[in-house]
Protein backbone atom coordinates (compact mmCIF):
# COMPACT_ATOMS: atom_id res chain seq x y z
CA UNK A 1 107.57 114.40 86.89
CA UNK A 2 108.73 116.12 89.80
CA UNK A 3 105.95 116.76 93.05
CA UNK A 4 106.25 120.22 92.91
CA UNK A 5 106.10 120.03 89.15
CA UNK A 6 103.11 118.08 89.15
CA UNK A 7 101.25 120.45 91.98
CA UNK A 8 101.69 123.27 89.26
CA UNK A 9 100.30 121.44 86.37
CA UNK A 10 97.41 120.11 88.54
CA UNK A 11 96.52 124.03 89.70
CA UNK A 12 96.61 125.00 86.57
CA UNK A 13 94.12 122.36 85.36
CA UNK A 14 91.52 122.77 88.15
CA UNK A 15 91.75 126.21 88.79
CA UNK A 16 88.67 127.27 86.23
CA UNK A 17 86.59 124.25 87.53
CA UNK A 18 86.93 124.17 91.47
CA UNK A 19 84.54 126.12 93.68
CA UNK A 20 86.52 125.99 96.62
CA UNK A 21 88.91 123.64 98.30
CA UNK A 22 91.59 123.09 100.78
CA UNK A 23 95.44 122.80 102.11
CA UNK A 24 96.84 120.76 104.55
CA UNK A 25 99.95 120.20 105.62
CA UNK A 26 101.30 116.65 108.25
CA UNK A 27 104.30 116.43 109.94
CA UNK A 28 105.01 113.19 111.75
CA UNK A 29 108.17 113.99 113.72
CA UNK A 30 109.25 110.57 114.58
CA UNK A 31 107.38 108.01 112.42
CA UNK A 32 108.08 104.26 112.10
CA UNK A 33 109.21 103.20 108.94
CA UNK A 34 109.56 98.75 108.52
CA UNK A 35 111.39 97.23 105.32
CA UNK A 36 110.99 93.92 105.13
CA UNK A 37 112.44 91.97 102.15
CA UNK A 38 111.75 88.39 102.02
CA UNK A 39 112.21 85.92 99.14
CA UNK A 40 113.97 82.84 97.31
CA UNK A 41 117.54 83.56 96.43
CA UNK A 42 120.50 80.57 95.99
CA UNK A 43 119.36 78.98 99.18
CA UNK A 44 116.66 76.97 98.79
CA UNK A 45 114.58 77.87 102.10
CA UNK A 46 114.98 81.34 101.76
CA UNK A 47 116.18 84.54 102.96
CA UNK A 48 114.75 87.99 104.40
CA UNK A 49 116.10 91.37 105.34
CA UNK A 50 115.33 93.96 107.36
CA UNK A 51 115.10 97.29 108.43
CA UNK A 52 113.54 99.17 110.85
CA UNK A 53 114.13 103.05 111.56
CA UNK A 54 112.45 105.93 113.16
CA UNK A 55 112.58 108.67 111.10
CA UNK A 56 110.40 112.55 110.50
CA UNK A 57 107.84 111.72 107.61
CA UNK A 58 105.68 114.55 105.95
CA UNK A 59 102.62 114.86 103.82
CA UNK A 60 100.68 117.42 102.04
CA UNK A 61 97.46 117.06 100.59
CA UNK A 62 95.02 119.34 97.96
CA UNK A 63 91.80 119.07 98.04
CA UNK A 64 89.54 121.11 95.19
CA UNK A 65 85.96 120.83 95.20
CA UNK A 66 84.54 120.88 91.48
CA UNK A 67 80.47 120.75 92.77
CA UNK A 68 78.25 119.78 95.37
CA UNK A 69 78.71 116.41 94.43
CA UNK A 70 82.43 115.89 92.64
CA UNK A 71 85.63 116.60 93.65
CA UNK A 72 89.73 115.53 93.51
CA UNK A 73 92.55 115.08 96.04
CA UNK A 74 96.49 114.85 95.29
CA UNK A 75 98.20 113.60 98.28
CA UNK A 76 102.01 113.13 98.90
CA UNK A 77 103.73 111.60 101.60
CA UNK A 78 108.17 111.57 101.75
CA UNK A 79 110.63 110.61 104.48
CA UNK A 80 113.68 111.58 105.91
CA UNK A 81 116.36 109.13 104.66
CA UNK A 82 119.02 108.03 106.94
CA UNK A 83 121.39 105.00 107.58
CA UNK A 84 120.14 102.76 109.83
CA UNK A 85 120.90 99.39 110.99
CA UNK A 86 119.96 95.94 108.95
CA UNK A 87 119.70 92.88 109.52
CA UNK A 88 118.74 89.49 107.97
CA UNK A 89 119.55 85.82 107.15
CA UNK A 90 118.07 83.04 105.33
CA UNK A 91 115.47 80.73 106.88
CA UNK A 92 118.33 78.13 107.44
CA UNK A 93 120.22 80.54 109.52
CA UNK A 94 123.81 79.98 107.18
CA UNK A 95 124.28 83.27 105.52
CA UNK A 96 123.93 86.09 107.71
CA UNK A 97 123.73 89.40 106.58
CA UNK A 98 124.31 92.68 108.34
CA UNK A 99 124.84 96.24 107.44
CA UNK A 100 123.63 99.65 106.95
CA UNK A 101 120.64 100.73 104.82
CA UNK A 102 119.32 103.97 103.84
CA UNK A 103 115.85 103.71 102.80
CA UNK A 104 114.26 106.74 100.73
CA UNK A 105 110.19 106.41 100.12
CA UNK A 106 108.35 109.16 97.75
CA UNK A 107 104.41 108.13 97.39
CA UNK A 108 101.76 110.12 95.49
CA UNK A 109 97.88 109.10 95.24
CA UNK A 110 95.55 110.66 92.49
CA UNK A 111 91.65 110.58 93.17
CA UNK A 112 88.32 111.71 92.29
CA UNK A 113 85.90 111.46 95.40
CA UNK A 114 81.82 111.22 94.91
CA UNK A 115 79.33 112.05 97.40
CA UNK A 116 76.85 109.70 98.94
CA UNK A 117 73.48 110.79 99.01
CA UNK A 118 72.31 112.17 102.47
CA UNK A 119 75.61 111.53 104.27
CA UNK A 120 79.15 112.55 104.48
CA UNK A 121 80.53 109.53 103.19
CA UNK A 122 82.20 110.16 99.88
CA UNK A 123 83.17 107.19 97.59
CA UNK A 124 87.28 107.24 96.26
CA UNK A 125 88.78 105.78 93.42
CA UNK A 126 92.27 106.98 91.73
CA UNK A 127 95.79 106.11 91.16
CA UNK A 128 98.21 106.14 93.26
CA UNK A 129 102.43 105.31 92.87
CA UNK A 130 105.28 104.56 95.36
CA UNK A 131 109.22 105.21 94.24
CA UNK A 132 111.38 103.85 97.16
CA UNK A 133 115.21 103.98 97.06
CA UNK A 134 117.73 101.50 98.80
CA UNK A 135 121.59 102.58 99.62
CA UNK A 136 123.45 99.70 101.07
CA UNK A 137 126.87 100.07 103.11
CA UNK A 138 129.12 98.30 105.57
CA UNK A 139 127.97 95.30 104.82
CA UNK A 140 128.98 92.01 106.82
CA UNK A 141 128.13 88.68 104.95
CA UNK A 142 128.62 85.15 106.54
CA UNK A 143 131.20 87.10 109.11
CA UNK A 144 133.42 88.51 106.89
CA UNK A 145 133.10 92.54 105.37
CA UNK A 146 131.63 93.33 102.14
CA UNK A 147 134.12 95.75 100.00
CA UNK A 148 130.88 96.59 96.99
CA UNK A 149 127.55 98.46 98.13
CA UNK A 150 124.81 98.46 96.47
CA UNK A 151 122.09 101.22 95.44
CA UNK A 152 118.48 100.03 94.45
CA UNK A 153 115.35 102.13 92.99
CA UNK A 154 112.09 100.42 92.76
CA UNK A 155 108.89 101.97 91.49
CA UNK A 156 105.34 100.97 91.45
CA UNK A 157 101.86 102.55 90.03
CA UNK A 158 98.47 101.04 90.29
CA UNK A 159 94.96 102.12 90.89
CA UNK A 160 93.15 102.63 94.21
CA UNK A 161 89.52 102.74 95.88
CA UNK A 162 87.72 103.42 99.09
CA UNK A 163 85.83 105.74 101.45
CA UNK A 164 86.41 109.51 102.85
CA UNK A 165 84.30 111.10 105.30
CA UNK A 166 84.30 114.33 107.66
CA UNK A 167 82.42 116.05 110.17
CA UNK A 168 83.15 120.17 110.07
CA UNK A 169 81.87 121.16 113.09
CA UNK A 170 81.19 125.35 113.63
CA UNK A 171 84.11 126.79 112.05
CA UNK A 172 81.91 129.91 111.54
CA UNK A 173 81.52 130.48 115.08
CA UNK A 174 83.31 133.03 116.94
CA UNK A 175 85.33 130.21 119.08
CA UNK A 176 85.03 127.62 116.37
CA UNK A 177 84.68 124.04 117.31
CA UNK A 178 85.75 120.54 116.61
CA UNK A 179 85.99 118.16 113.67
CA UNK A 180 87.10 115.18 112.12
CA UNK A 181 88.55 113.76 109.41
CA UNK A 182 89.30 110.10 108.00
CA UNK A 183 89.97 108.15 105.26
CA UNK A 184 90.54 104.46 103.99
CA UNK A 185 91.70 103.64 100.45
CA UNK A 186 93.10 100.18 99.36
CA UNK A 187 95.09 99.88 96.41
CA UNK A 188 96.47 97.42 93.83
CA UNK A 189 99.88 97.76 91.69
CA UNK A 190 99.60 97.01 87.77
CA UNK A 191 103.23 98.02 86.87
CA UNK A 192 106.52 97.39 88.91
CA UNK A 193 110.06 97.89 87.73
CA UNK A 194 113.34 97.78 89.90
CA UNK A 195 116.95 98.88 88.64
CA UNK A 196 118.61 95.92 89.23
CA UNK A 197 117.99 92.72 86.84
CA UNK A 198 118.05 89.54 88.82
CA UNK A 199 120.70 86.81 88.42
CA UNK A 200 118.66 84.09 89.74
CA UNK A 201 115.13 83.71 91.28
CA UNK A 202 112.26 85.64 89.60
CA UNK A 203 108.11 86.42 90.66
CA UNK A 204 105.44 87.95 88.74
CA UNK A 205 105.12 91.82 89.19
CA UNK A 206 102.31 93.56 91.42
CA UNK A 207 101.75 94.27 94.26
CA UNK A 208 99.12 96.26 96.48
CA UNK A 209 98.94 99.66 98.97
CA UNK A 210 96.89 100.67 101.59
CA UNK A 211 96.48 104.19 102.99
CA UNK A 212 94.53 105.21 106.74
CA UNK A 213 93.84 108.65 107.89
CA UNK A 214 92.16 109.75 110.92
CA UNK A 215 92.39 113.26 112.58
CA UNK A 216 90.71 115.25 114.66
CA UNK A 217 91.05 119.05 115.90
CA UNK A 218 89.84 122.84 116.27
CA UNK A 219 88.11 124.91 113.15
CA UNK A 220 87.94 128.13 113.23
CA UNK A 221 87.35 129.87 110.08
CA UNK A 222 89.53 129.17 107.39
CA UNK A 223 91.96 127.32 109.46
CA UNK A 224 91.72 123.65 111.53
CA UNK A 225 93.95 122.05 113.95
CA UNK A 226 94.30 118.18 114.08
CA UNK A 227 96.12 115.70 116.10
CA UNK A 228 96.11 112.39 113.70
CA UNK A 229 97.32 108.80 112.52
CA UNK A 230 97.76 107.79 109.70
CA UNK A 231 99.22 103.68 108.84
CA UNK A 232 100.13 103.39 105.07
CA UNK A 233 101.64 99.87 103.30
CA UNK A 234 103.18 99.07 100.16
CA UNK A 235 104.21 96.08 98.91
CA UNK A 236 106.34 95.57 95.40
CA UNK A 237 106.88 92.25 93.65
CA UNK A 238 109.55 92.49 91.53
CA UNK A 239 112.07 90.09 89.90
CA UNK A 240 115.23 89.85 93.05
CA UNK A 241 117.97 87.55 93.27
CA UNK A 242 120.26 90.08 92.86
CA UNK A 243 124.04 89.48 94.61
CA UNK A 244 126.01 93.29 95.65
CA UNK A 245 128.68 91.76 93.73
CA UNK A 246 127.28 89.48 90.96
CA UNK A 247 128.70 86.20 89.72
CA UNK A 248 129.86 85.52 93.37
CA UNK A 249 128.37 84.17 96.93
CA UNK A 250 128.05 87.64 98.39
CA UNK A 251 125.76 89.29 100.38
CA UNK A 252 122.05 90.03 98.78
CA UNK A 253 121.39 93.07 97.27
CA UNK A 254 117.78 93.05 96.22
CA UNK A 255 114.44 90.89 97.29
CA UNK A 256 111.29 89.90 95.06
CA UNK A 257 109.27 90.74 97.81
CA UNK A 258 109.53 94.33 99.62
CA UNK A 259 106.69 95.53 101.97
CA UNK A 260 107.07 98.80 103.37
CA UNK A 261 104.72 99.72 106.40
CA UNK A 262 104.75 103.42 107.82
CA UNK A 263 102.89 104.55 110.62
CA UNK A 264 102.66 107.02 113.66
CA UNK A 265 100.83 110.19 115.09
CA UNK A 266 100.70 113.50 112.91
CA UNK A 267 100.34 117.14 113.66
CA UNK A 268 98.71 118.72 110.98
CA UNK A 269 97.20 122.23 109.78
CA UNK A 270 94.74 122.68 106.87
CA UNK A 271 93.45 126.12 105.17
CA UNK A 272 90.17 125.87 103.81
CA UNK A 273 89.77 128.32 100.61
């Protein structure tokens, strides 16, 4: 299902249940986005990729309150895909590998959140899944130019818990006033599937996520302010081994082991309804 698909369906769910909620929108303009593929392939000590780029990430998040007590978030977080440079070898150092890769990562996380009595703490526990896309291009393997590219979609859900707390501040005041915001949630992957089948090597699949939030800002009435960071992971385990051209020594076109870590400072807005 599409994201804005899914926002519609969701609003249409909780609208005759929620007393109240909120919208916020992040924009990280330059955010920090490490690939790191690592695993076994025909060598038998190794072999890793990389890539590194800076790109503009964004996020929205809904929050509805259903009572004093209950209530449920959606969040979704995208980058800006561009080419940017890779770079890799095997442990041994024999087959280098360098090129251009365009990384594409789409993550969505699900969750009902539960007060703690006499604090503002609440407890978290959801789902949460990851869909990140790899485009591969002027490739250079062992010296010599790779004619083949190579395109790659791997997809991951699992389930997710952890803590969410906030401090409003006066937004009812005439000048407003400060507040915070923060969240940890640490999640585990069930289900992993990748669009390549492996030629050789294999792993079993999972995998885990993490998410951190922290923000602080101005409220005044229905609207806050924030400066924040936010650092989220995910890791897929999925069969690799796969060649860009198959049957052949060529360059490597997928990894059993891909970790994804994005981080960096956010502006963001919220409108509390």
């Amino acid at each position: 299902m599409k994201p804005v698909l899914f926002f519609a369906v969701l609003a249409a769910l909780s609208c005759s249940l929620a007393q109240g909620g909120e919208l916020s929108l992040q924009w990280i303009p330059q955010a920090r986005v490490e690939y790191e593929g690592t695993g076994y392939r025909e060598v038998p000590n190794g072999w890793e990729l990389k890539v590194k780029p800076w790109t503009p990430v964004g996020g929205i998040r809904w929050r509805e309150d259903l009572s004093s007590l209950w209530a449920i978030q959606t969040q979704y977080w995208m980058n800006r895909a561009s080419y940017a440079q890779e770079f890799g070898n095997s442990a041994g150092g024999e087959n280098d590998q360098k090129g251009q890769t365009k990384l594409a990562l789409h993550s969505l996380w699900i969750d009902a959140r539960r007060a703690l009595a006499g604090s503002s703490v609440e407890a978290v526990f959801g789902v949460n899944g990851v869909r990140q896309s790899f485009d591969r291009k002027d490739i250079v393997f062992r010296g010599v130019s790779e004619p083949n590219t190579a395109h790659e979609v791997q997809t991951a859900l699992g389930g997710h818990v952890g803590f969410h707390g906030q401090g409003r501040g006066r937004p009812d005041h005439p000048r407003g006033g400060p507040f915070w915001d923060g969240e940890l949630l640490l999640g585990h992957y069930f289900w992993t599937h990748n669009t390549l089948t492996t030629e050789d090597g294999s792993i079993q699949r999972g995998g885990y996520s993490y998410s951190f939030r922290l923000e602080t800002g101005w409220a005044r009435g229905k609207s806050r302010w924030s400066l924040g960071y936010t650092r989220q992971l995910y890791e897929i385990l999925v069969p690799g081994g796969r060649r860009v051209t198959p049957g052949t020594e060529s360059a490597t076109a997928s990894l059993p082991i891909n970790k994804t870590d994005l981080f960096g400072f956010f502006l963001g807005y919220t409108r509390v309804y």
